[in-house]
C-alpha atoms as a PDB file:
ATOM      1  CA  UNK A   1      17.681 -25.803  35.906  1.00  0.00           C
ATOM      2  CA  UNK A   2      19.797 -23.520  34.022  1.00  0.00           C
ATOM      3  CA  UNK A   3      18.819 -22.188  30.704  1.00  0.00           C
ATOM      4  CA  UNK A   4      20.398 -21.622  27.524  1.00  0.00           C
ATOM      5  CA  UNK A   5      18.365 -18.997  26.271  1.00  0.00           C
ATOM      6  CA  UNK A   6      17.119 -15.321  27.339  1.00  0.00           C
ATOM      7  CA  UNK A   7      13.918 -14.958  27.295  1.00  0.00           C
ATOM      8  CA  UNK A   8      13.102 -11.488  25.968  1.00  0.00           C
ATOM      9  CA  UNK A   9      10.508  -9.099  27.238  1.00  0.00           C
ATOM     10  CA  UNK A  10      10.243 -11.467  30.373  1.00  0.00           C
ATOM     11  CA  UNK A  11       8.880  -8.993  32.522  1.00  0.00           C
ATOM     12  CA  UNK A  12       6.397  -7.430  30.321  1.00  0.00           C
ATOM     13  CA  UNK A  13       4.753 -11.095  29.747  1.00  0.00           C
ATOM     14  CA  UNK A  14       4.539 -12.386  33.267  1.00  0.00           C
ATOM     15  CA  UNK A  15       3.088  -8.379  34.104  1.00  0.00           C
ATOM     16  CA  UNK A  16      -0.111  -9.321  31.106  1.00  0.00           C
ATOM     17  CA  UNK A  17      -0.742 -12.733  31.821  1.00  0.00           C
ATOM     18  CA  UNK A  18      -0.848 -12.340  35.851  1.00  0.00           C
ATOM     19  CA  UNK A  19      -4.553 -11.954  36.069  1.00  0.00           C
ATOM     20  CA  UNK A  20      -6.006 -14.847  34.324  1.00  0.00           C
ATOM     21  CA  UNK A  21      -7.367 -18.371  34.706  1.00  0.00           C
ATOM     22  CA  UNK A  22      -7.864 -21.166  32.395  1.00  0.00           C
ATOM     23  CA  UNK A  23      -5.286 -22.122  29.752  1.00  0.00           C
ATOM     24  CA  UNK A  24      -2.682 -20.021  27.872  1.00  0.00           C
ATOM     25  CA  UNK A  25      -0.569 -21.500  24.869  1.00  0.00           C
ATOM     26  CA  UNK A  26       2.521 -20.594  24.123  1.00  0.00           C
ATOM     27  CA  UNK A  27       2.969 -21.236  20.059  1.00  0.00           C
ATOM     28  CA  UNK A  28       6.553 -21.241  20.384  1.00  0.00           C
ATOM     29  CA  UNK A  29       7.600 -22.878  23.830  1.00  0.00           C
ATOM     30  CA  UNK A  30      11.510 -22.963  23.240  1.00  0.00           C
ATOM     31  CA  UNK A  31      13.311 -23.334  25.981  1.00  0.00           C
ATOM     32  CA  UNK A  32       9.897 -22.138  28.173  1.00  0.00           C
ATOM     33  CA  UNK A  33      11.711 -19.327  29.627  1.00  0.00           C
ATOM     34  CA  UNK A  34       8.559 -16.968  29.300  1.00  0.00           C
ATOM     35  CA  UNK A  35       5.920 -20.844  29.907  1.00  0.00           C
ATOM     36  CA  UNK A  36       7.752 -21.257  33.316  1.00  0.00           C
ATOM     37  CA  UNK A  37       7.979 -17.777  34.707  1.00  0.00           C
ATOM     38  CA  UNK A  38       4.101 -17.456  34.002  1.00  0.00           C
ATOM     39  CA  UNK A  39       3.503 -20.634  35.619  1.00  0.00           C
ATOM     40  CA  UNK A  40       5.411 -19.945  38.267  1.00  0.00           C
ATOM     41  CA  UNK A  41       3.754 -16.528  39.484  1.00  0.00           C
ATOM     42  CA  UNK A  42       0.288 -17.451  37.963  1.00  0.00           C
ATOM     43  CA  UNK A  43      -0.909 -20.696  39.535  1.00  0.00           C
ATOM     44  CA  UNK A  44      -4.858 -20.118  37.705  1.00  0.00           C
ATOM     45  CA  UNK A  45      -2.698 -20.786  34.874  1.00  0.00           C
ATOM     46  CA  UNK A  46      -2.448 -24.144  32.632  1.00  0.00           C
ATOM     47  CA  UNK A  47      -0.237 -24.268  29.610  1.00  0.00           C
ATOM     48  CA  UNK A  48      -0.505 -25.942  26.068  1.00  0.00           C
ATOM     49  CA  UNK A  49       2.745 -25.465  24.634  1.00  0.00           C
ATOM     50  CA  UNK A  50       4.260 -26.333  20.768  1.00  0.00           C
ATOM     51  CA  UNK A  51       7.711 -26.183  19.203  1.00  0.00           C
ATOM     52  CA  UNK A  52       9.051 -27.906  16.078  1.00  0.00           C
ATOM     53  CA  UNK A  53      12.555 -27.871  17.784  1.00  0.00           C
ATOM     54  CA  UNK A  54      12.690 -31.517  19.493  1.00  0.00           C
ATOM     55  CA  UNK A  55      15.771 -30.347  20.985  1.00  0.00           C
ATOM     56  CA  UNK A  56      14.096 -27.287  22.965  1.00  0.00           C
ATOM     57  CA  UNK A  57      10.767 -29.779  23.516  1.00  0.00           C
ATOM     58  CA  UNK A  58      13.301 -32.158  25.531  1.00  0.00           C
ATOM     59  CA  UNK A  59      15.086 -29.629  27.452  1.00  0.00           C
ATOM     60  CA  UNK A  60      12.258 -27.570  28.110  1.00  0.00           C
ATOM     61  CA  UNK A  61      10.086 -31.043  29.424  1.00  0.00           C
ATOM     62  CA  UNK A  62      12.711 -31.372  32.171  1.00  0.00           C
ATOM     63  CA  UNK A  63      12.269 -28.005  32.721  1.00  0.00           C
ATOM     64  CA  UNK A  64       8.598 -27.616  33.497  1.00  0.00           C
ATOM     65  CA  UNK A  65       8.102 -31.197  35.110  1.00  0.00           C
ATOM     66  CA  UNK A  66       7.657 -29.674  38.832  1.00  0.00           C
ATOM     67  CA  UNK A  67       4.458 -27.973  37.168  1.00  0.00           C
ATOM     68  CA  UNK A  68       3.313 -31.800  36.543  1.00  0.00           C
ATOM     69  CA  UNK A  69      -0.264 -32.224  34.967  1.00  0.00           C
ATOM     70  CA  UNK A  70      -0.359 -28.517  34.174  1.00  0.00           C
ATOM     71  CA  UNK A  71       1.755 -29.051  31.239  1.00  0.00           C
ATOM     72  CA  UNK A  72       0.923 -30.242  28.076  1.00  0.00           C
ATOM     73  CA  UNK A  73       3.801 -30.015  24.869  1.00  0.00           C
ATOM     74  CA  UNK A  74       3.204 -30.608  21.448  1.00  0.00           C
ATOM     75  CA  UNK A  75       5.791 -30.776  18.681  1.00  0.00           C
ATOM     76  CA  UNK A  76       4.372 -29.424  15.516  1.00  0.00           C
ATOM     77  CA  UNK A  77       4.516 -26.081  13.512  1.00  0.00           C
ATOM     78  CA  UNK A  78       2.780 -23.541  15.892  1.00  0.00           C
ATOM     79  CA  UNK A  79       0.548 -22.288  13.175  1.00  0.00           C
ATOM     80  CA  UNK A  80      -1.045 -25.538  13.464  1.00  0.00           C
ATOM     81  CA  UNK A  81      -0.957 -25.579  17.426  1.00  0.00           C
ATOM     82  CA  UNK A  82      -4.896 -24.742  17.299  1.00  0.00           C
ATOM     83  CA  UNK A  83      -6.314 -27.926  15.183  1.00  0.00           C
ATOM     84  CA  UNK A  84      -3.936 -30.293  17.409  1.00  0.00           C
ATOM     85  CA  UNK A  85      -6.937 -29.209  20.367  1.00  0.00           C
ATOM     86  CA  UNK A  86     -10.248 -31.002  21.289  1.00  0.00           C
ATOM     87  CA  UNK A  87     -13.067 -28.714  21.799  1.00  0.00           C
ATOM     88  CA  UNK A  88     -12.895 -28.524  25.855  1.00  0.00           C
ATOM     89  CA  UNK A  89      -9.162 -27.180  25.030  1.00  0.00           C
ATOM     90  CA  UNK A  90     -10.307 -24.883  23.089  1.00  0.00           C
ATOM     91  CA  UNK A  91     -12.883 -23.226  25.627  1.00  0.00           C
ATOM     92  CA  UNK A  92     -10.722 -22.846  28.225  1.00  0.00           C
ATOM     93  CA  UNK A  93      -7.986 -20.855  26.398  1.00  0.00           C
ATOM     94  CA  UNK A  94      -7.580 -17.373  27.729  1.00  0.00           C
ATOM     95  CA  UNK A  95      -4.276 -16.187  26.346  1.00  0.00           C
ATOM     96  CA  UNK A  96      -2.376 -17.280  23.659  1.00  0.00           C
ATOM     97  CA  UNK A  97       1.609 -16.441  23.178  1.00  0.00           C
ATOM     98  CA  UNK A  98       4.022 -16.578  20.359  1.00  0.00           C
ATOM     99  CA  UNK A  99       7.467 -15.330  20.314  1.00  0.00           C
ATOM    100  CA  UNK A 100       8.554 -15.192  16.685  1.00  0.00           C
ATOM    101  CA  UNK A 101      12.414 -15.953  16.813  1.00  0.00           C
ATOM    102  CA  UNK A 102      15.140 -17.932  17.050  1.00  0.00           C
ATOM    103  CA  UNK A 103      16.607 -18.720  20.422  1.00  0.00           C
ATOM    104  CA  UNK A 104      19.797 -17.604  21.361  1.00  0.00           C
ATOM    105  CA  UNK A 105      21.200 -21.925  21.501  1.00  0.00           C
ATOM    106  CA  UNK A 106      19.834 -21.820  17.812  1.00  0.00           C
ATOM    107  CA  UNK A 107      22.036 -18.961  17.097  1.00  0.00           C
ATOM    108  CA  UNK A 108      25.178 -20.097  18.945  1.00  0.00           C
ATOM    109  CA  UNK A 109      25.084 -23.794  18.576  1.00  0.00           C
ATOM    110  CA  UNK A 110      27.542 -24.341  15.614  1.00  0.00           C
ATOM    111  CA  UNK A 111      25.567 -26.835  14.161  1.00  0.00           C
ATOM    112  CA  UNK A 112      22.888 -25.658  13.164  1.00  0.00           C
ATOM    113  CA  UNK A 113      24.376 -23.335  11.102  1.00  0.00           C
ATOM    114  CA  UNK A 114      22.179 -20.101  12.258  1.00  0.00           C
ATOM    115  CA  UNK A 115      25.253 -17.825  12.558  1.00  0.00           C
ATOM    116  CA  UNK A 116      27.304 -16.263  10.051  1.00  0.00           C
ATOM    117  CA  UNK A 117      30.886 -18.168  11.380  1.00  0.00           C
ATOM    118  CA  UNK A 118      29.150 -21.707  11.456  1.00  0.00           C
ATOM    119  CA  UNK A 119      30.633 -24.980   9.972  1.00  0.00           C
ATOM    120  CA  UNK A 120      27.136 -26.232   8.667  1.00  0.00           C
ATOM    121  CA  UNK A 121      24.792 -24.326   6.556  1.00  0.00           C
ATOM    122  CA  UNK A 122      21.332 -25.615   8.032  1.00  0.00           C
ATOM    123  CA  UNK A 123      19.048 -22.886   9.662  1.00  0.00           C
ATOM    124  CA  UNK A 124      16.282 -25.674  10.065  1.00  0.00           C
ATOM    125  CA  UNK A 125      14.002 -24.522  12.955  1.00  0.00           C
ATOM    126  CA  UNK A 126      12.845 -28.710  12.503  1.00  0.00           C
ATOM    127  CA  UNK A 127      16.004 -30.677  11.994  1.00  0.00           C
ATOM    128  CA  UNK A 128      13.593 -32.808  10.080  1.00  0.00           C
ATOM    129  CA  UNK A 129      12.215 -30.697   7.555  1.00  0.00           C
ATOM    130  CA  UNK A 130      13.553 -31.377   4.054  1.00  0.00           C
ATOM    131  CA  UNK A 131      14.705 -28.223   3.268  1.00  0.00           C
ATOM    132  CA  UNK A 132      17.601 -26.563   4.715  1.00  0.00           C
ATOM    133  CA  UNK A 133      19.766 -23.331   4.320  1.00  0.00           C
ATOM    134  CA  UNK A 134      22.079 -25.506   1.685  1.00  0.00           C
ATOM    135  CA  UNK A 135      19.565 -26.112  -0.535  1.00  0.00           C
ATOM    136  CA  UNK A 136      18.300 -22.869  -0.633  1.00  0.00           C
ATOM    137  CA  UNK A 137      22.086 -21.692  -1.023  1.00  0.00           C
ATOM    138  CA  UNK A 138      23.129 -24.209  -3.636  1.00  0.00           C
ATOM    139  CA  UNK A 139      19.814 -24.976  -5.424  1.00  0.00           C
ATOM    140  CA  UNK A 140      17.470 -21.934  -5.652  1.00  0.00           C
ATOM    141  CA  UNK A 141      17.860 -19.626  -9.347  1.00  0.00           C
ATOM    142  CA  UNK A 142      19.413 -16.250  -8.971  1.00  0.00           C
ATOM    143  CA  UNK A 143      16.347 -14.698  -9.593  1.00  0.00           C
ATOM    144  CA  UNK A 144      14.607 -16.353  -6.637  1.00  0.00           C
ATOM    145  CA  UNK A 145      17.473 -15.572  -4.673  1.00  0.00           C
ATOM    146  CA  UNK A 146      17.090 -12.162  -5.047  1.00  0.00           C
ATOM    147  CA  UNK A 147      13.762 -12.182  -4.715  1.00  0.00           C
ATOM    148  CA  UNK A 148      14.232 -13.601  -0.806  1.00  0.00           C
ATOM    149  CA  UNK A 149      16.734 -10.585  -0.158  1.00  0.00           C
ATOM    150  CA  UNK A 150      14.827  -7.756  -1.365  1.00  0.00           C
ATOM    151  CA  UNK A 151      11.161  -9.123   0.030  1.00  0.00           C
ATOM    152  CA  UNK A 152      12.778 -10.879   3.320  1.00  0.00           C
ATOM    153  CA  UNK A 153      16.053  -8.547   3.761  1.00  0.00           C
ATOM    154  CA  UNK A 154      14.852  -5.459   2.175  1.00  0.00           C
ATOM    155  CA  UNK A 155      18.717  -5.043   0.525  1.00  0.00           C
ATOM    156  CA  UNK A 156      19.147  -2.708  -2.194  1.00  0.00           C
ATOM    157  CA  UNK A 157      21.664  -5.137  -3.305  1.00  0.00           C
ATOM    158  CA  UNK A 158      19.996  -8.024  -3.657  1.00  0.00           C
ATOM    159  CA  UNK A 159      20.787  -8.634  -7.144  1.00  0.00           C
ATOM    160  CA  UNK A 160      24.459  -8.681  -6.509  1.00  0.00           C
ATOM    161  CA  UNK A 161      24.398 -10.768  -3.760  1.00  0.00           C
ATOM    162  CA  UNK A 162      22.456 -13.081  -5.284  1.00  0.00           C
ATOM    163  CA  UNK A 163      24.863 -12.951  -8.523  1.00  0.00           C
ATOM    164  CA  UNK A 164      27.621 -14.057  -6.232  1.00  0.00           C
ATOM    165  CA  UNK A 165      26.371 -16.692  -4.405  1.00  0.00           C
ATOM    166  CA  UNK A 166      25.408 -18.210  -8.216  1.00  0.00           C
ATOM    167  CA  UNK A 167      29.019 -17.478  -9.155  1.00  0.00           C
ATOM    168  CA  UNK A 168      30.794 -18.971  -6.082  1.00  0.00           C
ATOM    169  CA  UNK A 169      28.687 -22.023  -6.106  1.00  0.00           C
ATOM    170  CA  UNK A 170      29.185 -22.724  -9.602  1.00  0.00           C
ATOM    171  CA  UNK A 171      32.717 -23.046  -8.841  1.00  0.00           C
ATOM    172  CA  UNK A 172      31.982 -25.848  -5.562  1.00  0.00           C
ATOM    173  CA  UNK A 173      29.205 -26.084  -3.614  1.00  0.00           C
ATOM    174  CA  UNK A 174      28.789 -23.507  -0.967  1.00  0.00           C
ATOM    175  CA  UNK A 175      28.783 -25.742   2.399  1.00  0.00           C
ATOM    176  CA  UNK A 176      28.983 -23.814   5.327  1.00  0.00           C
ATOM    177  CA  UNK A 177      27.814 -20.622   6.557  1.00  0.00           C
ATOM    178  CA  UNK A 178      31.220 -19.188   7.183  1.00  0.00           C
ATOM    179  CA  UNK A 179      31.859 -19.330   3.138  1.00  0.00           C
ATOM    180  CA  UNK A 180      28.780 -18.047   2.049  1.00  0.00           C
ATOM    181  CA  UNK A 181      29.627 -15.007   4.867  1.00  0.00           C
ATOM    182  CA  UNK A 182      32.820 -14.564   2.867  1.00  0.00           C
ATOM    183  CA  UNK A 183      30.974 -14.311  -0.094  1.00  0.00           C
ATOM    184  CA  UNK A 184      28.334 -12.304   0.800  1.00  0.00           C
ATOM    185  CA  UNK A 185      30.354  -9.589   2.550  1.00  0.00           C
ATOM    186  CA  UNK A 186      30.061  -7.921   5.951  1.00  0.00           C
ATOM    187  CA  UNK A 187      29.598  -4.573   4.368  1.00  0.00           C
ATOM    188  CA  UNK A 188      27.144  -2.469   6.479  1.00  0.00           C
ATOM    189  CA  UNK A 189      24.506  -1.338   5.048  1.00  0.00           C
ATOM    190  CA  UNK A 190      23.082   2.228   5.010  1.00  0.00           C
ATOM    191  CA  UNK A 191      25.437   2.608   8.266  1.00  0.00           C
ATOM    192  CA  UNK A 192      23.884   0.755  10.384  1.00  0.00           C
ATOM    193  CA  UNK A 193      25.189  -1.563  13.302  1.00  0.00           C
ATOM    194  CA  UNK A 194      24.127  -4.698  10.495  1.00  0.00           C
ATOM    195  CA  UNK A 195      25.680  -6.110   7.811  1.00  0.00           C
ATOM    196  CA  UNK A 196      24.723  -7.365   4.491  1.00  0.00           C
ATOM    197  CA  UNK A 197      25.521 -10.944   5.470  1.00  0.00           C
ATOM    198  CA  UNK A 198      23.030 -10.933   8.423  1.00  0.00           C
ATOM    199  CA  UNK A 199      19.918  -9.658   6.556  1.00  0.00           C
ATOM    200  CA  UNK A 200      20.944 -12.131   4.330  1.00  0.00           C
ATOM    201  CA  UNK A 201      21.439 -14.831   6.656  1.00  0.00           C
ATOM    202  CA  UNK A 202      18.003 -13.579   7.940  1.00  0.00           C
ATOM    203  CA  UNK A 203      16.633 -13.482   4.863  1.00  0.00           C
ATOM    204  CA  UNK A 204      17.389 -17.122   3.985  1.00  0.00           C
ATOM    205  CA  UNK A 205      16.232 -18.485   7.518  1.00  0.00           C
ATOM    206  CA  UNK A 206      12.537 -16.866   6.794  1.00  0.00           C
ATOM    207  CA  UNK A 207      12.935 -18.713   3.560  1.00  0.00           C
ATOM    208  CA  UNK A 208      14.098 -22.138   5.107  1.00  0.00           C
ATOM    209  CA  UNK A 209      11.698 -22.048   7.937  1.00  0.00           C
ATOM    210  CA  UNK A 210       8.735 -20.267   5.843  1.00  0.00           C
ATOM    211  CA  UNK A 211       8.304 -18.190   9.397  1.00  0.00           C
ATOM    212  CA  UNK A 212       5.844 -15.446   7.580  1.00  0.00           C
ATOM    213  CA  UNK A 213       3.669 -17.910   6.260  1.00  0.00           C
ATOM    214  CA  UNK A 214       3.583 -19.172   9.532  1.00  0.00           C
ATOM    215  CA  UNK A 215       2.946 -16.161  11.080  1.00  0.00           C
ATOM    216  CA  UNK A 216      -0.165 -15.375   8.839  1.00  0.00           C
ATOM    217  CA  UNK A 217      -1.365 -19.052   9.348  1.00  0.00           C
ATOM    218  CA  UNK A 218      -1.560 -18.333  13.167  1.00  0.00           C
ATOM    219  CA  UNK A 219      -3.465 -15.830  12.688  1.00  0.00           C
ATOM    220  CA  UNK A 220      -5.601 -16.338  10.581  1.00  0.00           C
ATOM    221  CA  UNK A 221      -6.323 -19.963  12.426  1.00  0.00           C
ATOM    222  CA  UNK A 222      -6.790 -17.761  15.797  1.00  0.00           C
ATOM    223  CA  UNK A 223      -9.221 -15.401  14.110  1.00  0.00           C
ATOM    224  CA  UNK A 224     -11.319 -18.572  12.609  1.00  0.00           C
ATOM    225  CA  UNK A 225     -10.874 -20.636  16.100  1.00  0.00           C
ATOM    226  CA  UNK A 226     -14.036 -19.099  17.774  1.00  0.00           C
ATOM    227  CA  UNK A 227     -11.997 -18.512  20.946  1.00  0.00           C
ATOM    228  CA  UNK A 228     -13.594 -15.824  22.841  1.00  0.00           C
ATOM    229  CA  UNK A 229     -12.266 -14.021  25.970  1.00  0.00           C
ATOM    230  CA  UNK A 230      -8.601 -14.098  24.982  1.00  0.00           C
ATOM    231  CA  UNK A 231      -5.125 -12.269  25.067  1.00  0.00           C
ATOM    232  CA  UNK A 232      -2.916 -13.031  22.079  1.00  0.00           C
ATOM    233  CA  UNK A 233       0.379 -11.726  22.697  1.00  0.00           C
ATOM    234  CA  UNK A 234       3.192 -11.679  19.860  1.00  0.00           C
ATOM    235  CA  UNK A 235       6.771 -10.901  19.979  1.00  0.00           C
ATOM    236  CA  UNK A 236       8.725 -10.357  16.671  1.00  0.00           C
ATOM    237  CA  UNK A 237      11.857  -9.213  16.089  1.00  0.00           C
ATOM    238  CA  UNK A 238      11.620  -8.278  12.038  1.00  0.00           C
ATOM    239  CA  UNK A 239      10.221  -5.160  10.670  1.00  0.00           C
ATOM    240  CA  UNK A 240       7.773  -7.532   7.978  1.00  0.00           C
ATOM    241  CA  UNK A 241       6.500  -9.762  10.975  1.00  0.00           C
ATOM    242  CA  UNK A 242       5.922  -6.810  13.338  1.00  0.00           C
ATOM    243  CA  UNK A 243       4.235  -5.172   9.992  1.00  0.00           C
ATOM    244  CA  UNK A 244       1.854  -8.393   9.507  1.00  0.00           C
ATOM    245  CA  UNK A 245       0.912  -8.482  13.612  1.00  0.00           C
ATOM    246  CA  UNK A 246       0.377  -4.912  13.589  1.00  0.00           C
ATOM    247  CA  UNK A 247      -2.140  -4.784  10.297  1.00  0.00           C
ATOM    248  CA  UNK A 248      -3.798  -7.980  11.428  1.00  0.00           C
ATOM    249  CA  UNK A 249      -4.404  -6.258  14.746  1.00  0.00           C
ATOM    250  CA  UNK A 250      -6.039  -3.334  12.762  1.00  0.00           C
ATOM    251  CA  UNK A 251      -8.168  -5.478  10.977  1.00  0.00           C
ATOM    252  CA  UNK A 252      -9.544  -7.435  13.578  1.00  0.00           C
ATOM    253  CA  UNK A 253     -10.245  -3.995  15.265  1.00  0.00           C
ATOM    254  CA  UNK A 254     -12.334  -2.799  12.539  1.00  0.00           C
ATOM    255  CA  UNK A 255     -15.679  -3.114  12.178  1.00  0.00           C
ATOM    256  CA  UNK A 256     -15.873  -2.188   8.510  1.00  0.00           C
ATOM    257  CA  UNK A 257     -13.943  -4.528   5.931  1.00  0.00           C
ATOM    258  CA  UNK A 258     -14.856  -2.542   3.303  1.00  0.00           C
ATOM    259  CA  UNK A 259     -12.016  -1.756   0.667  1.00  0.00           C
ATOM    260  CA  UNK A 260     -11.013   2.141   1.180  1.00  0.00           C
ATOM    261  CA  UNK A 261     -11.913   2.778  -2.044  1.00  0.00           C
ATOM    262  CA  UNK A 262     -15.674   1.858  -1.604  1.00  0.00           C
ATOM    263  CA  UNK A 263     -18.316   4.149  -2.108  1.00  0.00           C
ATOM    264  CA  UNK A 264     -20.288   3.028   1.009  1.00  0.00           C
ATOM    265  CA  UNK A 265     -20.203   0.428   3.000  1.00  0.00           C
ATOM    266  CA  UNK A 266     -21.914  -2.541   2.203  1.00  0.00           C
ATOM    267  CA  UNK A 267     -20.211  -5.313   4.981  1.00  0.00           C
ATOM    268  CA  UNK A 268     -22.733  -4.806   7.569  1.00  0.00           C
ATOM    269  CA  UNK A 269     -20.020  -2.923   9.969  1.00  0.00           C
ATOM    270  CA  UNK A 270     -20.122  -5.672  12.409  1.00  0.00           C
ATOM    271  CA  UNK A 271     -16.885  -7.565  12.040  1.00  0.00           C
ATOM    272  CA  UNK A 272     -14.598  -6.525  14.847  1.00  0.00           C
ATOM    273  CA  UNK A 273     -13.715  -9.168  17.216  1.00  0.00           C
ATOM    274  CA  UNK A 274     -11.968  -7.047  20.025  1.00  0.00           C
ATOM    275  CA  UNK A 275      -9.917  -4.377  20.569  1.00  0.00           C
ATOM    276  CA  UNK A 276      -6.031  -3.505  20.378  1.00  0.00           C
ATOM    277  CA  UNK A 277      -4.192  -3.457  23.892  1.00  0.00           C
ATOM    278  CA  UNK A 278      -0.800  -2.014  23.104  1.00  0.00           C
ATOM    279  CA  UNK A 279      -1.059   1.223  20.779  1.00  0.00           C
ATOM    280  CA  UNK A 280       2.184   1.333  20.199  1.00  0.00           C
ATOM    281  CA  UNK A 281       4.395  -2.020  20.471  1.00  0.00           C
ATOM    282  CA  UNK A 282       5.784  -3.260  24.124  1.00  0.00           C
ATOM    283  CA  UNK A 283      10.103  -2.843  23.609  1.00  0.00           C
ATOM    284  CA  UNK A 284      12.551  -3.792  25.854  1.00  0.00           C
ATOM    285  CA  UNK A 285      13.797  -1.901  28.808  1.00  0.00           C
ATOM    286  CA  UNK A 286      17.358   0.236  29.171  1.00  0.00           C
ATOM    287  CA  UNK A 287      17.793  -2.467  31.689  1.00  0.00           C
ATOM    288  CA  UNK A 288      16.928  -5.720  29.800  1.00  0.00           C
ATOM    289  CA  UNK A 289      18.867  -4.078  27.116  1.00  0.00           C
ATOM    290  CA  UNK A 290      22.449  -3.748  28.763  1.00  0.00           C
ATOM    291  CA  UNK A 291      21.577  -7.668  30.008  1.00  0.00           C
ATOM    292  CA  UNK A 292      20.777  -8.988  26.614  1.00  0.00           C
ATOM    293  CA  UNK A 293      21.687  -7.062  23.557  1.00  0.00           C
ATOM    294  CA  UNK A 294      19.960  -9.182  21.291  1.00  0.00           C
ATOM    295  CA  UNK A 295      16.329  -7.888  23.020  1.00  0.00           C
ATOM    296  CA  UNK A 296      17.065  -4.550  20.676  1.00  0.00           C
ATOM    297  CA  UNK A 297      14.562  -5.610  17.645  1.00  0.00           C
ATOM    298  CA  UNK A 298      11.868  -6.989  20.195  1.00  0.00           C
ATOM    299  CA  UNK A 299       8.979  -6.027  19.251  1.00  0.00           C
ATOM    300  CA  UNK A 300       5.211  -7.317  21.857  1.00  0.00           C
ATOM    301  CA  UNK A 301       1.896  -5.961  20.230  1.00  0.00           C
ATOM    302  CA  UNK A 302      -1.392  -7.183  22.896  1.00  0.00           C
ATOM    303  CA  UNK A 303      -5.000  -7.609  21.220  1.00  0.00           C
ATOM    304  CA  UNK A 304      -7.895  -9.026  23.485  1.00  0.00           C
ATOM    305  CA  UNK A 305     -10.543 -10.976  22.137  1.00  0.00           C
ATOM    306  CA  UNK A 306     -14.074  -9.976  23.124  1.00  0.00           C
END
C-alpha cells in the first residue's frame, strides 16, 4: 500500500526500537509509516496507536491490517493516549513514540488549508475541533495576534503583521490561506531559506491545534503514568517543542528539583526517573535529506525510563 507521507528519521526509529518486547505506542500514528516499519522488523512488538486525524486513522487501518490483532488505534488527542489504557496496557508498554508534526498530505492537501497557496484557511489537525485557522485569522485581537507570532514564530515583526491582518480583514473577511499569504508577505527573514508567511502560518497552526500544550500534557501524563522500563522517543520539528523535550528530559534526569537559587537542598535528591539516551538530538542523514527536504528541522531526543 502506497503512502502519502514520508516518514522522517525512519531509520533511526526502527534502529531504537529493534530490541524490545511488549507494547510500544505511537502518540501520533499518521499515516503509520514509522508503526509499520517497526512492526514489520520487530515481531516482539505490539502497537497502541492514536491520531485525531480520522482521515490518517482510516488510511493507516488498511494499512496495518496484515499485522491483525497486534494493532490497536485510537482517535483522540495523543496527550490523552495514556488515560484511554486499562492497567494490563499500561504494564506492558516498553516504548512510547511521538512525532510532533504535520504530515506531508496535511501540508499538500488543498483543503485543509496547511499551506501558504491553499483555497481554505483551516489548519485543523481534527476536522472536528471548533476552532480553525479562520477564526483565529478573522476573530482573535491584534494584540493576541501578535502575541502567537512573537511566542510561536519568534518574528521581530510580529506587531506589523498582526496590524495587517486586522487591517485587511476589516475590509472582508480573510478566507483563504493564499490571501492572508498576500498579506502577510513572503519577505525572508534574517536571510534565511523561510519566510515571514511560514512562521506565521506555523505560528497560527500551534495556535489552532494547541500542539505545545499538547506536548507538555504528554509529558507530563508519561512522567505521572508509573510506566517503568520504557523508551520515549520524540521527534519535533520547532525550535520551542525541541526546547520543551529537551528541558523535560533534563528534569527527569535530575535527581535534585531544587530551584538553582536554593541554599541547600532540601528535595531529598531522589527524583530522577532514568537517564537521557541521545546527548545531543538524532537529525536526519545527508541521504534522507536529498530524499525528503522537509526532514531538515527533524529533531529525535531518546530518554529511558528506569
Amino acid at each position: 500500500m502506497q503512502t502519502p507521507h514520508i516518514s522522517v528519521l525512519l531509520n533511526e526509529v526502527v534502529e531504537n526500537f529493534k530490541n524490545l518486547k511488549g507494547t510500544f505506542i505511537d502518540c501520533t500514528l499518521g499515516y503509520a509509516g514509522h508503526s509499520s516499519a517497526i512492526l514489520k522488523t520487530n515481531p516482539n512488538l505490539n502497537l497502541i496507536a492514536c491520531d485525531r486525524d480520522i482521515e490518517a486513522i482510516n488510511f493507516s487501518t488498511k494499512r496495518l491490517e496484515i499485522f491483525k490483532d497486534r494493532v490497536k488505534i485510537i482517535k483522540g488527542n495523543f496527550s490523552e493516549i495514556l488515560s484511554k489504557l486499562n492497567q494490563t496496557e499500561k504494564e506492558n508498554i516498553v516504548a512510547i513514540l511521538a512525532d510532533i508534526g504535520v504530515s506531508s498530505l496535511q501540508l499538500d492537501k488543498n483543503d485543509r488549508g496547511f499551506a501558504l497557496n491553499s483555497d481554505s484557511l483551516d489548519m485543523r489537525m481534527d476536522s472536528t475541533s471548533k476552532l480553525s485557522a479562520y477564526e483565529v485569522v478573522n476573530e482573535y485581537t491584534q494584540t493576541k495576534l501578535e502575541h502567537i507570532f512573537k511566542e510561536y514564530a519568534e518574528l521581530t515583526s510580529a506587531k506589523i503583521l498582526a496590524n495587517k491582518i486586522v487591517n485587511a480583514r476589516a475590509i472582508k473577511p480573510i478566507k483563504s490561506a493564499k490571501e492572508l499569504t498576500n498579506i502577510i508577505g513572503k519577505r525572508s527573514v534574517n536571510g534565511r531559506n523561510v519566510s515571514e508567511a511560514i512562521l506565521a502560518f506555523q505560528a497560527i497552526r500551534i495556535e489552532v491545534n494547541k500542539e505545545l500544550d499538547e506536548l507538555k500534557t504528554l509529558l507530563d501524563c508519561i512522567k505521572n503514568s508509573g510506566i517503568k522500563n520504557c523508551i520515549v522517543a520524540i521527534i519535533s520539528f520547532h525550535s520551542l517543542e525541541d526546547r520543551i523535550v529537551k528541558n523535560t528530559f533534563k528534569l527527569w534526569q535530575s535527581d535534585c528539583i531544587c530551584p538553582p537559587q536554593s541554599a541547600r537542598c532540601v528535595c531529598g535528591k531522589n527524583h530522577a526517573i532514568g537517564k537521557i539516551l541521545t546527548k545531543k538530538p538524532i537529525i536526519a542523514s545527508q541521504t534522507e535529506l536529498k530524499a525528503n527536504p522537509r526532514s531538515s528541522s527533524a529533531k529525535m531526543r531518546i530518554f529511558k525510563i528506569l
